[in-house]
PDB file of N, CA and C in Angstrom:
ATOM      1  N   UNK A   1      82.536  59.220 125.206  1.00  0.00           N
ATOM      2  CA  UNK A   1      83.341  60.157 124.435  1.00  0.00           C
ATOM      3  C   UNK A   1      82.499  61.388 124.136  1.00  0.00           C
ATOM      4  N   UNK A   2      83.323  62.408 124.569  1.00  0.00           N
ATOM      5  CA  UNK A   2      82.524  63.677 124.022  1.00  0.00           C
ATOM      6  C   UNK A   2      82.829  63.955 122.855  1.00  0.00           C
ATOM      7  N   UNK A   3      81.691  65.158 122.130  1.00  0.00           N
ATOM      8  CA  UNK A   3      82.329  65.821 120.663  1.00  0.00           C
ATOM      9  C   UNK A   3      82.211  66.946 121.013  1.00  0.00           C
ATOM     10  N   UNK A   4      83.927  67.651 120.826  1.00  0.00           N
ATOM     11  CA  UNK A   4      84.056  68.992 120.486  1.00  0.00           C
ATOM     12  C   UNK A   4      83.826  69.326 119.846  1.00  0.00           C
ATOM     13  N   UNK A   5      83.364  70.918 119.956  1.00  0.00           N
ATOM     14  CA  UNK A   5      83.091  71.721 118.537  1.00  0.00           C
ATOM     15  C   UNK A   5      83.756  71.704 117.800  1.00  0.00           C
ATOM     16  N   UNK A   6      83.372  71.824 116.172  1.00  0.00           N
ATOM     17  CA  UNK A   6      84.342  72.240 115.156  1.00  0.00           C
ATOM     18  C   UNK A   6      84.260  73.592 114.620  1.00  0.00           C
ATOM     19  N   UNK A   7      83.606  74.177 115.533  1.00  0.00           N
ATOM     20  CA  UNK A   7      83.193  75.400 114.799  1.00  0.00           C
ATOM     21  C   UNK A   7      83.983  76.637 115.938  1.00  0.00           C
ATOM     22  N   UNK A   8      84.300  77.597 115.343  1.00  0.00           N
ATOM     23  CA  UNK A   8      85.194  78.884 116.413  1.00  0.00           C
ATOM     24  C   UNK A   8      84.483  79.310 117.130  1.00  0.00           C
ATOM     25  N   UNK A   9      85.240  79.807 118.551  1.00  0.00           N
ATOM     26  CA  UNK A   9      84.444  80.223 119.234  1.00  0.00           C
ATOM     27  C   UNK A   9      83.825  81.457 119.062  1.00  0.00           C
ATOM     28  N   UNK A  10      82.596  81.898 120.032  1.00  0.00           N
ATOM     29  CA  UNK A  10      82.348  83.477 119.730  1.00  0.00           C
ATOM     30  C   UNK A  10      83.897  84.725 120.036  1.00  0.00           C
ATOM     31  N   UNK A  11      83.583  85.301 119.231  1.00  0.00           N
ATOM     32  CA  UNK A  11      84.837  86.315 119.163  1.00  0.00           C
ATOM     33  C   UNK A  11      84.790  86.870 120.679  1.00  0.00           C
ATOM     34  N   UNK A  12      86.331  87.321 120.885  1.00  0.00           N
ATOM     35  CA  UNK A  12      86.429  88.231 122.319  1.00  0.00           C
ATOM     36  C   UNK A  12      86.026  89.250 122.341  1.00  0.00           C
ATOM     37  N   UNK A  13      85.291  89.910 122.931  1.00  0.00           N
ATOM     38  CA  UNK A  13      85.556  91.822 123.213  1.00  0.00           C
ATOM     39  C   UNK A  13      86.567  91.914 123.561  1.00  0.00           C
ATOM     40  N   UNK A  14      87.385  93.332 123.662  1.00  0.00           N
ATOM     41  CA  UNK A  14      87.951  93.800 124.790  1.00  0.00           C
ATOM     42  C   UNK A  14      87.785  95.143 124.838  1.00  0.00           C
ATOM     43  N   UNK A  15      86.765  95.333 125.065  1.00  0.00           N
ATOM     44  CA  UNK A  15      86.137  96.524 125.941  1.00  0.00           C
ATOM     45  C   UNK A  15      86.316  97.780 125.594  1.00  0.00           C
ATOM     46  N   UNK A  16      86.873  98.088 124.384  1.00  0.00           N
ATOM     47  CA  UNK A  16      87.279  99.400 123.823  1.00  0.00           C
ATOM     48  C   UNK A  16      88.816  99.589 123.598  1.00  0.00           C
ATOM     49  N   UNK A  17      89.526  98.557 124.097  1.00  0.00           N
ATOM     50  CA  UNK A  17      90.769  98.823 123.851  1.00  0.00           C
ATOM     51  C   UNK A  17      91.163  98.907 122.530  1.00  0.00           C
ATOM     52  N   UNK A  18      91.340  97.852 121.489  1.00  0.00           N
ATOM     53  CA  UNK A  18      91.517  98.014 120.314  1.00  0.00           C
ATOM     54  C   UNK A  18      90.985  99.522 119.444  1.00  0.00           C
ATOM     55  N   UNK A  19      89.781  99.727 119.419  1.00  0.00           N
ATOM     56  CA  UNK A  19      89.228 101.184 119.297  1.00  0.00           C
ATOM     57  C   UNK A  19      90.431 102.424 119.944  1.00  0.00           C
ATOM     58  N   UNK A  20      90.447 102.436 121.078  1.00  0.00           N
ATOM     59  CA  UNK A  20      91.164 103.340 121.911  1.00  0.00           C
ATOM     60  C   UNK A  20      92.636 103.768 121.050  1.00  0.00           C
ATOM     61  N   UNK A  21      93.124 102.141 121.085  1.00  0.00           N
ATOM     62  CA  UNK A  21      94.759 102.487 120.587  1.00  0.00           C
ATOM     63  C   UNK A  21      94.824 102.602 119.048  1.00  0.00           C
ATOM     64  N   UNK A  22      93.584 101.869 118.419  1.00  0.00           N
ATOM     65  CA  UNK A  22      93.687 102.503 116.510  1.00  0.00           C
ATOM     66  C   UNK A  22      93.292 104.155 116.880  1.00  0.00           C
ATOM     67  N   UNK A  23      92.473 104.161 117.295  1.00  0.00           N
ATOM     68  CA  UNK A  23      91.802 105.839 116.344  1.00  0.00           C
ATOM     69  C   UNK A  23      92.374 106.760 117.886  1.00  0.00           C
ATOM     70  N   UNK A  24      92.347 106.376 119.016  1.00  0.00           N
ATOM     71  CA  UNK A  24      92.539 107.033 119.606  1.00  0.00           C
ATOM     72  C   UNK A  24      93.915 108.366 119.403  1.00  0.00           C
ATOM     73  N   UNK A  25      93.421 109.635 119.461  1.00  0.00           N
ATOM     74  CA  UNK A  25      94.164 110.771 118.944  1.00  0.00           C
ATOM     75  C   UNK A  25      93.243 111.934 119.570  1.00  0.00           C
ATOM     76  N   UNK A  26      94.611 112.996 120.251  1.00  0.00           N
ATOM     77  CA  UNK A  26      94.296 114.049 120.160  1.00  0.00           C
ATOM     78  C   UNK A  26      94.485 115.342 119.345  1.00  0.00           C
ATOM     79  N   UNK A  27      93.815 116.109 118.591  1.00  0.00           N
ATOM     80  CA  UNK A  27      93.905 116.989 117.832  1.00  0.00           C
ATOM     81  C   UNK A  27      94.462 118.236 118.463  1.00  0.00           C
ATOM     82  N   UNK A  28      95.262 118.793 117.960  1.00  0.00           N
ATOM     83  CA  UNK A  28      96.089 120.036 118.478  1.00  0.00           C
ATOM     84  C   UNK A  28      95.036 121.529 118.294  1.00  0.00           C
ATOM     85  N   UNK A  29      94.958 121.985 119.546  1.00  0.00           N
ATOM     86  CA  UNK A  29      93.738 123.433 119.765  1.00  0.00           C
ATOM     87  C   UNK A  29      94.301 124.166 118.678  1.00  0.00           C
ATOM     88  N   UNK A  30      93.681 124.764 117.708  1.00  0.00           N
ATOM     89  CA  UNK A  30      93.755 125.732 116.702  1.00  0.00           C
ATOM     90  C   UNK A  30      94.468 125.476 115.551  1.00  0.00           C
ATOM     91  N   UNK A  31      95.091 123.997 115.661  1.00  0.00           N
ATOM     92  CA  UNK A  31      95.844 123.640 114.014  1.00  0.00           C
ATOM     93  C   UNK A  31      94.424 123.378 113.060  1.00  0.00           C
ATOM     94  N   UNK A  32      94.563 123.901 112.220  1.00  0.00           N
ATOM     95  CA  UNK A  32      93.577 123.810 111.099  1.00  0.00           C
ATOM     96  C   UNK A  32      93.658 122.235 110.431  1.00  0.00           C
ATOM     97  N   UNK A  33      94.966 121.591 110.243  1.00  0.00           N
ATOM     98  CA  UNK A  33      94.616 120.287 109.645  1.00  0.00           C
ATOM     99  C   UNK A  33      94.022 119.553 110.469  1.00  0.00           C
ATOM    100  N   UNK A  34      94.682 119.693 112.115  1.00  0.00           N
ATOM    101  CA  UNK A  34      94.194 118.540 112.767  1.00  0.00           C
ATOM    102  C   UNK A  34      92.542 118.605 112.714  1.00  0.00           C
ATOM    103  N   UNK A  35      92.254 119.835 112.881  1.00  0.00           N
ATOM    104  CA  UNK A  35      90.440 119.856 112.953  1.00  0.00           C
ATOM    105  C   UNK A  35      89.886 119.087 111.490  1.00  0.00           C
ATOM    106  N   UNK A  36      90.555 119.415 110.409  1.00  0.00           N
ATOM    107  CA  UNK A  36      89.907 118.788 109.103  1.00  0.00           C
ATOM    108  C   UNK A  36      90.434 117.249 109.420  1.00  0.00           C
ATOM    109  N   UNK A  37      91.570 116.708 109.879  1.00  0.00           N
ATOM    110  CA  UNK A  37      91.619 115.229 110.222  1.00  0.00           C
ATOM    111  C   UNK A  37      90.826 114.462 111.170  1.00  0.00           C
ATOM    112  N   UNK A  38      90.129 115.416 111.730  1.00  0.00           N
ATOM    113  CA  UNK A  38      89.658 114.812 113.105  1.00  0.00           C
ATOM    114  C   UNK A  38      88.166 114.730 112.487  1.00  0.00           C
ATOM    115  N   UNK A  39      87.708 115.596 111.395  1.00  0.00           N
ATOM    116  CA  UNK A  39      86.553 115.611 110.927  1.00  0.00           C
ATOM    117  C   UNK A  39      86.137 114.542 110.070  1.00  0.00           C
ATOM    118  N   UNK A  40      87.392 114.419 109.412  1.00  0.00           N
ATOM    119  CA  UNK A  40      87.397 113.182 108.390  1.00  0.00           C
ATOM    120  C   UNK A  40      87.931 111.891 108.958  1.00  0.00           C
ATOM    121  N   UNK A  41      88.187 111.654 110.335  1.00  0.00           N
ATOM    122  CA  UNK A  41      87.766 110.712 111.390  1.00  0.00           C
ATOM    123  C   UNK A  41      86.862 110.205 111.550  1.00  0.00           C
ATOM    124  N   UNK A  42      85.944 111.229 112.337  1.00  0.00           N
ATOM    125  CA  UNK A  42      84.835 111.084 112.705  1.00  0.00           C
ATOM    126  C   UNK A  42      83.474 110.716 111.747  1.00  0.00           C
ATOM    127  N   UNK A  43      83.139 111.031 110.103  1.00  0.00           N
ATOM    128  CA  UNK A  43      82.951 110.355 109.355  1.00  0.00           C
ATOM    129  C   UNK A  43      83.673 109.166 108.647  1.00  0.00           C
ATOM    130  N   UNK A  44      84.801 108.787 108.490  1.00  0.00           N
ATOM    131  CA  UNK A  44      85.079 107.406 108.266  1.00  0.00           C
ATOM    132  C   UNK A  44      84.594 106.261 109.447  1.00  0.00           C
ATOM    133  N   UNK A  45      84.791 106.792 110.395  1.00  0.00           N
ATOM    134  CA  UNK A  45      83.964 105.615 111.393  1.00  0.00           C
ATOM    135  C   UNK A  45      82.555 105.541 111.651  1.00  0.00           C
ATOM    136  N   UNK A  46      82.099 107.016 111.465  1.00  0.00           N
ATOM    137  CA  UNK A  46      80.411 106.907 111.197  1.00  0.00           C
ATOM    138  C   UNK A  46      80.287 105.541 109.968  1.00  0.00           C
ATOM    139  N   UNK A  47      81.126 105.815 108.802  1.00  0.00           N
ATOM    140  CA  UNK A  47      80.578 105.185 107.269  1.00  0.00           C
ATOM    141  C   UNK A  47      80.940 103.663 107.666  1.00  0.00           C
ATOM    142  N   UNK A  48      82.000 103.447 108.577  1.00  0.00           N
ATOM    143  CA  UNK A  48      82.448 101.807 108.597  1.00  0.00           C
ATOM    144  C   UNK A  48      83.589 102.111 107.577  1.00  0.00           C
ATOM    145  N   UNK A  49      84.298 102.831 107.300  1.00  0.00           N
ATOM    146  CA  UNK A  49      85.436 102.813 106.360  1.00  0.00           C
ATOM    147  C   UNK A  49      86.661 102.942 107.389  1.00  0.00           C
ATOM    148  N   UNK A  50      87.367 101.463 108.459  1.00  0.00           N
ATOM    149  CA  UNK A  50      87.750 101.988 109.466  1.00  0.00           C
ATOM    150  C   UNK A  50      89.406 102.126 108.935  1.00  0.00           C
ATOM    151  N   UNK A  51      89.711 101.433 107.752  1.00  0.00           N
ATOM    152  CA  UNK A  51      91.274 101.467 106.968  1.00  0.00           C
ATOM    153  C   UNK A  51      91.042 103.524 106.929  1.00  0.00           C
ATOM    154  N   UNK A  52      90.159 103.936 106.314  1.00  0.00           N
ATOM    155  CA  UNK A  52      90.734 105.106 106.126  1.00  0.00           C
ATOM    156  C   UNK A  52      90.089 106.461 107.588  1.00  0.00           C
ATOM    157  N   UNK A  53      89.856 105.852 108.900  1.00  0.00           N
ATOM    158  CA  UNK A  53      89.764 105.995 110.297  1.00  0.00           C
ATOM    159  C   UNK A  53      90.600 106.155 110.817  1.00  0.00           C
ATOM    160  N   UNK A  54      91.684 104.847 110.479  1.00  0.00           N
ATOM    161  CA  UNK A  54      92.810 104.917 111.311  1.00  0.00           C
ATOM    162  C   UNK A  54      94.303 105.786 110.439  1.00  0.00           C
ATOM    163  N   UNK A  55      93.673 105.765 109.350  1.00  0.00           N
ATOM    164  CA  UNK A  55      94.714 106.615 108.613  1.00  0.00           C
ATOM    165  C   UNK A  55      94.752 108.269 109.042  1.00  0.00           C
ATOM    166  N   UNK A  56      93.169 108.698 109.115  1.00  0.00           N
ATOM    167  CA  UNK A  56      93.293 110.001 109.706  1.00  0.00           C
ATOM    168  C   UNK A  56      93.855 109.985 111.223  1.00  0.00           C
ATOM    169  N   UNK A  57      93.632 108.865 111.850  1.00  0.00           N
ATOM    170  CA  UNK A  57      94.135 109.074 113.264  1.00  0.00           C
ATOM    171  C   UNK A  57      95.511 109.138 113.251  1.00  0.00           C
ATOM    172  N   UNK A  58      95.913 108.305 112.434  1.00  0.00           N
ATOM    173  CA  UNK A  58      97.521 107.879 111.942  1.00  0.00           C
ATOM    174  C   UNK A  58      98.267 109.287 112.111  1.00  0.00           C
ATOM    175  N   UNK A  59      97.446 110.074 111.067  1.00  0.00           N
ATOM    176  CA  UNK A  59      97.852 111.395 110.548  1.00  0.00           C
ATOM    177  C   UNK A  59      97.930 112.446 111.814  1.00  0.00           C
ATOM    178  N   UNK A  60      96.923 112.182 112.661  1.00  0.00           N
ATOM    179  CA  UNK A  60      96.468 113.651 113.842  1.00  0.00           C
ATOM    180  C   UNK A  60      98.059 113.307 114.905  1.00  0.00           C
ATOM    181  N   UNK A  61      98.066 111.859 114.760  1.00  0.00           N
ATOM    182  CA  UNK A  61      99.413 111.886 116.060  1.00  0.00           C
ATOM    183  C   UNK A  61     100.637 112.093 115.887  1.00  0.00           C
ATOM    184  N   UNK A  62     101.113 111.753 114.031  1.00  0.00           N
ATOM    185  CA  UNK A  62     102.331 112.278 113.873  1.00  0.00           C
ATOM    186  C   UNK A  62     102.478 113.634 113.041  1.00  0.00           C
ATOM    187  N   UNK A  63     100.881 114.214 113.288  1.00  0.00           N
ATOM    188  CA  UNK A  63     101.407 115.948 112.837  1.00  0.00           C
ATOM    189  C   UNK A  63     102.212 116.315 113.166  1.00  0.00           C
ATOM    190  N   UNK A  64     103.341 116.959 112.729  1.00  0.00           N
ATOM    191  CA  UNK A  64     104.290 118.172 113.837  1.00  0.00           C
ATOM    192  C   UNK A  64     103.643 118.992 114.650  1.00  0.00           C
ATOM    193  N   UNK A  65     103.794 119.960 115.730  1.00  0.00           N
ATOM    194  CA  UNK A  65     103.362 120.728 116.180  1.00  0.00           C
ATOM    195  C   UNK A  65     104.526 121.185 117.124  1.00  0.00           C
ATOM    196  N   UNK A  66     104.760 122.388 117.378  1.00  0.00           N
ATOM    197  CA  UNK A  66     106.091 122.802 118.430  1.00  0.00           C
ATOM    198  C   UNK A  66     105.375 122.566 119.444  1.00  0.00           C
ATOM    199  N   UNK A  67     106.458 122.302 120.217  1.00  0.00           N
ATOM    200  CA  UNK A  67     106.628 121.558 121.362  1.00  0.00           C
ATOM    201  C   UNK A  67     106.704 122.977 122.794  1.00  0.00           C
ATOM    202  N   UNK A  68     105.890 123.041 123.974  1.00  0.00           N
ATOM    203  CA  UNK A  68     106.095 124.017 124.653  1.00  0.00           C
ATOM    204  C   UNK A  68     107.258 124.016 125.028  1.00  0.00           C
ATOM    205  N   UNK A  69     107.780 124.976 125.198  1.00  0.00           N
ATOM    206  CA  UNK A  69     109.295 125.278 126.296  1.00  0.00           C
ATOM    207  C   UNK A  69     108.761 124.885 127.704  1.00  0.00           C
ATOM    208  N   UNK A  70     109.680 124.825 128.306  1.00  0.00           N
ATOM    209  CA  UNK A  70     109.479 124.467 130.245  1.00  0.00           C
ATOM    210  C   UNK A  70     110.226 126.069 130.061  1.00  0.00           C
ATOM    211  N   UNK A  71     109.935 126.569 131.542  1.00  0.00           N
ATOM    212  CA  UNK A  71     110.174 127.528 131.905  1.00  0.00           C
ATOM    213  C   UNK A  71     111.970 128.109 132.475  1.00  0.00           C
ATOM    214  N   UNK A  72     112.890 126.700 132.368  1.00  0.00           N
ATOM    215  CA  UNK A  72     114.114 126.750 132.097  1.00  0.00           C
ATOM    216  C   UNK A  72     115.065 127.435 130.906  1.00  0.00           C
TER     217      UNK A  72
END
């Protein structure tokens, strides 16, 4: 008889995905909030504060911003 572990296994990576789809965001060229959201991004994940990381990312993707016309 064997003995299984009782203990969990080592955690999974996955390779950046999770990262990618929380914080992942692009900031809009010349909107002034997105640059101050993207700033206060980039220090919440420096500090490990990643609840308020993904809140600024939260914020950069559902900014408004007008939308280009097509040439129709």
């Amino acid at each position: 008889m064997t003995n299984p572990p009782t203990y969990p296994q080592p955690a999974v990576e996955l390779a950046g995905f999770v990262e990618d789809y929380l914080y992942g965001c692009e900031p809009a060229a010349g909107c002034g909030v997105c640059a101050a959201l993207a700033k206060e991004l980039a220090g919440a994940r420096a500090a490990g504060v990643y609840s308020k990381a993904y809140d600024a990312a939260a914020e950069i993707r559902n900014h408004p911003h007008p939308r280009p016309r097509d040439g129709n």
